[in-house]
Protein backbone atom coordinates (compact mmCIF):
# COMPACT_ATOMS: atom_id res chain seq x y z
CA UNK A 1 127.08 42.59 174.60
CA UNK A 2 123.96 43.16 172.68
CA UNK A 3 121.73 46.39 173.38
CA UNK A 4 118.23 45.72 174.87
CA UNK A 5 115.41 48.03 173.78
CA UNK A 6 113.10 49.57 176.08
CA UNK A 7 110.36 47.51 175.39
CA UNK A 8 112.70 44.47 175.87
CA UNK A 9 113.45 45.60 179.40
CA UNK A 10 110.42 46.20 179.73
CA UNK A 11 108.56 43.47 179.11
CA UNK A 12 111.07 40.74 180.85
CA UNK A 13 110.08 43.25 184.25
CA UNK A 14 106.45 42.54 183.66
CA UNK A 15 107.04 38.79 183.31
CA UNK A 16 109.08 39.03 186.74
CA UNK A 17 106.43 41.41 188.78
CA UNK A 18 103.33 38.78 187.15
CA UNK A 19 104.66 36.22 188.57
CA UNK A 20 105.15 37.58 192.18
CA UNK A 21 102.33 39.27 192.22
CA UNK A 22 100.50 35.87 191.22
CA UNK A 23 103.04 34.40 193.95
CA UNK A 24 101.64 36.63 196.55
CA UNK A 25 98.03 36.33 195.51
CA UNK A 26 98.39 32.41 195.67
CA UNK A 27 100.22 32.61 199.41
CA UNK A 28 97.57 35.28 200.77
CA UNK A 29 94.91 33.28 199.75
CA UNK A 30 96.20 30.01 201.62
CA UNK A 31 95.04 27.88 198.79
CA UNK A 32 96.61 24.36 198.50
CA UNK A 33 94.76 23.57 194.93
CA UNK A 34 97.39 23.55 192.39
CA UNK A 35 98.23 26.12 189.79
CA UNK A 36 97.85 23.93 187.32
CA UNK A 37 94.09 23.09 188.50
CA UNK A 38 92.84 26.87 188.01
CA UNK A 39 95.41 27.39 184.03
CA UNK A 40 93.56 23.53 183.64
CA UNK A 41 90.11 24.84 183.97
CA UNK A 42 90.84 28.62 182.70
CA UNK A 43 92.14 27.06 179.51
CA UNK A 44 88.89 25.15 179.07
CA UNK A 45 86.68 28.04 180.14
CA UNK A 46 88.54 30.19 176.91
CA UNK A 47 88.63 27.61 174.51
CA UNK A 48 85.37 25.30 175.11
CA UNK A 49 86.21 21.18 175.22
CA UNK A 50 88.96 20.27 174.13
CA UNK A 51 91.17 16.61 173.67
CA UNK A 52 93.25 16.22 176.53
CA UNK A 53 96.52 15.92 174.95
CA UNK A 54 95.82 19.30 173.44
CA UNK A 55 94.69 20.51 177.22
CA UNK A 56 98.11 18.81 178.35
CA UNK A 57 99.68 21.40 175.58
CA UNK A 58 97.77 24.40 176.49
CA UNK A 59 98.48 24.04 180.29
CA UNK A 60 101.97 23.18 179.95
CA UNK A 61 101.89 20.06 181.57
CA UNK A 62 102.38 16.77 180.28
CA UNK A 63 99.83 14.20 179.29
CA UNK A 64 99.73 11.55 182.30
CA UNK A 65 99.88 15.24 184.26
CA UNK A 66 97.27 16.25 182.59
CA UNK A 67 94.66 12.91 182.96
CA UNK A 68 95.73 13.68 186.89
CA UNK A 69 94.56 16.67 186.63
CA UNK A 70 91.26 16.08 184.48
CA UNK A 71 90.36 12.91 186.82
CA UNK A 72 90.48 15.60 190.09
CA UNK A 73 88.09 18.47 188.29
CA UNK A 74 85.88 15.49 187.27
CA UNK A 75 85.69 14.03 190.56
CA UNK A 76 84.78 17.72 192.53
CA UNK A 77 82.25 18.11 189.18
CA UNK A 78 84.26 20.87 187.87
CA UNK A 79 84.88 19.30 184.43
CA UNK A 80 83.19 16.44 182.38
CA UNK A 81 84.22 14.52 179.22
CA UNK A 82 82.32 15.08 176.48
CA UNK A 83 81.49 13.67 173.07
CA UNK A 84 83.98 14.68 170.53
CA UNK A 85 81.78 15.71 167.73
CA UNK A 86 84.55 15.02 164.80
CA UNK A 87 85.79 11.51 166.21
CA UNK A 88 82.77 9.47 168.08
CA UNK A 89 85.16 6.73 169.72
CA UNK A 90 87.25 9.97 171.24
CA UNK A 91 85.98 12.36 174.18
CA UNK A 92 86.96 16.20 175.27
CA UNK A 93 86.84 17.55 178.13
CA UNK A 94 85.12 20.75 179.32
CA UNK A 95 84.55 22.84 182.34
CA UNK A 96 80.94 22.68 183.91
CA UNK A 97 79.22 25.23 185.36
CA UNK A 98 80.25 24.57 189.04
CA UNK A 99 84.43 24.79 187.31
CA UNK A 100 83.22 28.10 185.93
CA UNK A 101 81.78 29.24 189.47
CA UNK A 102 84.68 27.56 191.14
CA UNK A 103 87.53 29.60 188.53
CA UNK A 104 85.05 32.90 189.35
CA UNK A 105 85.47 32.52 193.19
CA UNK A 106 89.41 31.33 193.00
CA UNK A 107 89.75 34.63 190.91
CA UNK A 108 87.57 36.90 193.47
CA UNK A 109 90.22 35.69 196.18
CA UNK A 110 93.54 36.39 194.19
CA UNK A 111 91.91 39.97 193.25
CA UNK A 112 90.89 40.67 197.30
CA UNK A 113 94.27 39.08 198.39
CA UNK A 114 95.71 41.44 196.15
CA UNK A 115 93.32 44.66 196.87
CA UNK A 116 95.61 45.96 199.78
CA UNK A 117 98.51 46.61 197.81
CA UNK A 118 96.62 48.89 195.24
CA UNK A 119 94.17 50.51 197.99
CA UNK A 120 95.18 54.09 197.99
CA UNK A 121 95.65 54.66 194.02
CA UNK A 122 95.05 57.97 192.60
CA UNK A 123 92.37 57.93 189.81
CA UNK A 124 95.42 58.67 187.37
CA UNK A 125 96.96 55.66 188.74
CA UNK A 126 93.77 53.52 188.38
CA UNK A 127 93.63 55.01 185.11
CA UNK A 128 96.66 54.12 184.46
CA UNK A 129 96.12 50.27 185.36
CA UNK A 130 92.76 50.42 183.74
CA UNK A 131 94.63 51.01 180.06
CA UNK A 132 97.52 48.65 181.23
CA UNK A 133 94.93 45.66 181.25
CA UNK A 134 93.33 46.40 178.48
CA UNK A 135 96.41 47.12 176.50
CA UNK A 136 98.06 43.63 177.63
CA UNK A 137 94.59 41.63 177.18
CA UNK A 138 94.27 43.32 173.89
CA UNK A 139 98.07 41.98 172.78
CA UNK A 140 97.95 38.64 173.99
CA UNK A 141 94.42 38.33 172.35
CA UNK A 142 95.65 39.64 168.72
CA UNK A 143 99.28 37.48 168.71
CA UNK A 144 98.13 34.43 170.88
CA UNK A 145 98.42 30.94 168.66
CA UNK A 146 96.34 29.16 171.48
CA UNK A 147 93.35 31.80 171.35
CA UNK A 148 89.99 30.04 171.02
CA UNK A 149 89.54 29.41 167.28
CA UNK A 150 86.87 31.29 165.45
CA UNK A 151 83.00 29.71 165.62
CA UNK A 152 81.30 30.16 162.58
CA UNK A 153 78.04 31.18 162.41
C-alpha cells in the first residue's frame, strides 16, 4: 500500500467536490444544453478558432461528436467557420459574439444557482475562496499543454 501525500489527497477531493458542485449548478439551473456545448464554446472563447479535430481534442469528445456539436452552435449563431489562415482549402471554427454572450449568461446562472450555498461566508472565508481561485486559475494556467498559444506581436 503506497502512502498518499497531502496534496495527493487533496487534490483527488477537489476533483470530486468540482464536479458536484458543477453537478448541482447544472441541475439548479434546469438546463437541457449539453455540457459539452458550453467546454465546446469555452474552449473556443480561450483559444480563438481553431480546426475541429483539434476542438474534438480539446473538448474531449470525438470528431463526428464534435461536427454535432459545431453544426448546433452554428445553427443558434453561436459559432462560425472561418478561414484557416495557414491552409486556404481548410476552415476553423470560432465562437461569435452571441456564443460569447450566450457562455457569459450560462455562467451567470451556474454562479446564482450556486450563490445559496456560499451566502453567509465570513470575509475570512471569502477571503479564503478569493485566493483559492486565483491560486487554482494561476496553476492550471502555468502547467496547462492546451493553454492558448502565445500571439506575437
Amino acid at each position: 500500500m503506497t502512502h498518499r501525500s497531502e496534496l495527493h489527497e487533496l487534490l483527488g477531493e477537489l476533483v470530486q467536490t468540482n464536479s458536484r458542485l458543477v453537478r448541482i449548478a447544472a441541475q439548479t439551473t434546469g438546463s437541457t444544453e449539453s455540457p459539452a456545448t458550453w467546454r465546446t464554446l469555452r474552449v473556443l472563447q480561450q483559444n480563438g478558432p481553431i480546426r475541429v479535430g483539434e476542438l474534438a481534442a480539446l473538448s474531449r469528445v470525438a470528431q463526428p461528436t464534435m461536427t454535432k456539436i459545431v453544426a448546433g452552435l452554428t445553427e443558434r449563431g453561436w459559432a462560425q467557420r472561418v478561414a484557416d489562415p495557414g491552409d486556404a482549402r481548410a476552415a476553423q471554427i470560432g465562437v461569435t459574439p452571441a456564443g460569447v454572450a450566450a457562455v457569459d449568461a450560462w455562467l451567470d446562472e451556474l454562479a446564482s444557482a450556486l450563490h445559496p450555498y456560499f451566502v453567509g461566508l465570513t470575509a475570512d472565508e471569502l477571503d479564503a475562496l478569493r485566493r483559492t481561485v486565483t491560486l487554482l486559475q494561476e496553476r492550471v494556467e502555468l502547467n496547462d499543454p492546451n493553454r492558448p498559444r502565445e500571439m506575437s506581436h
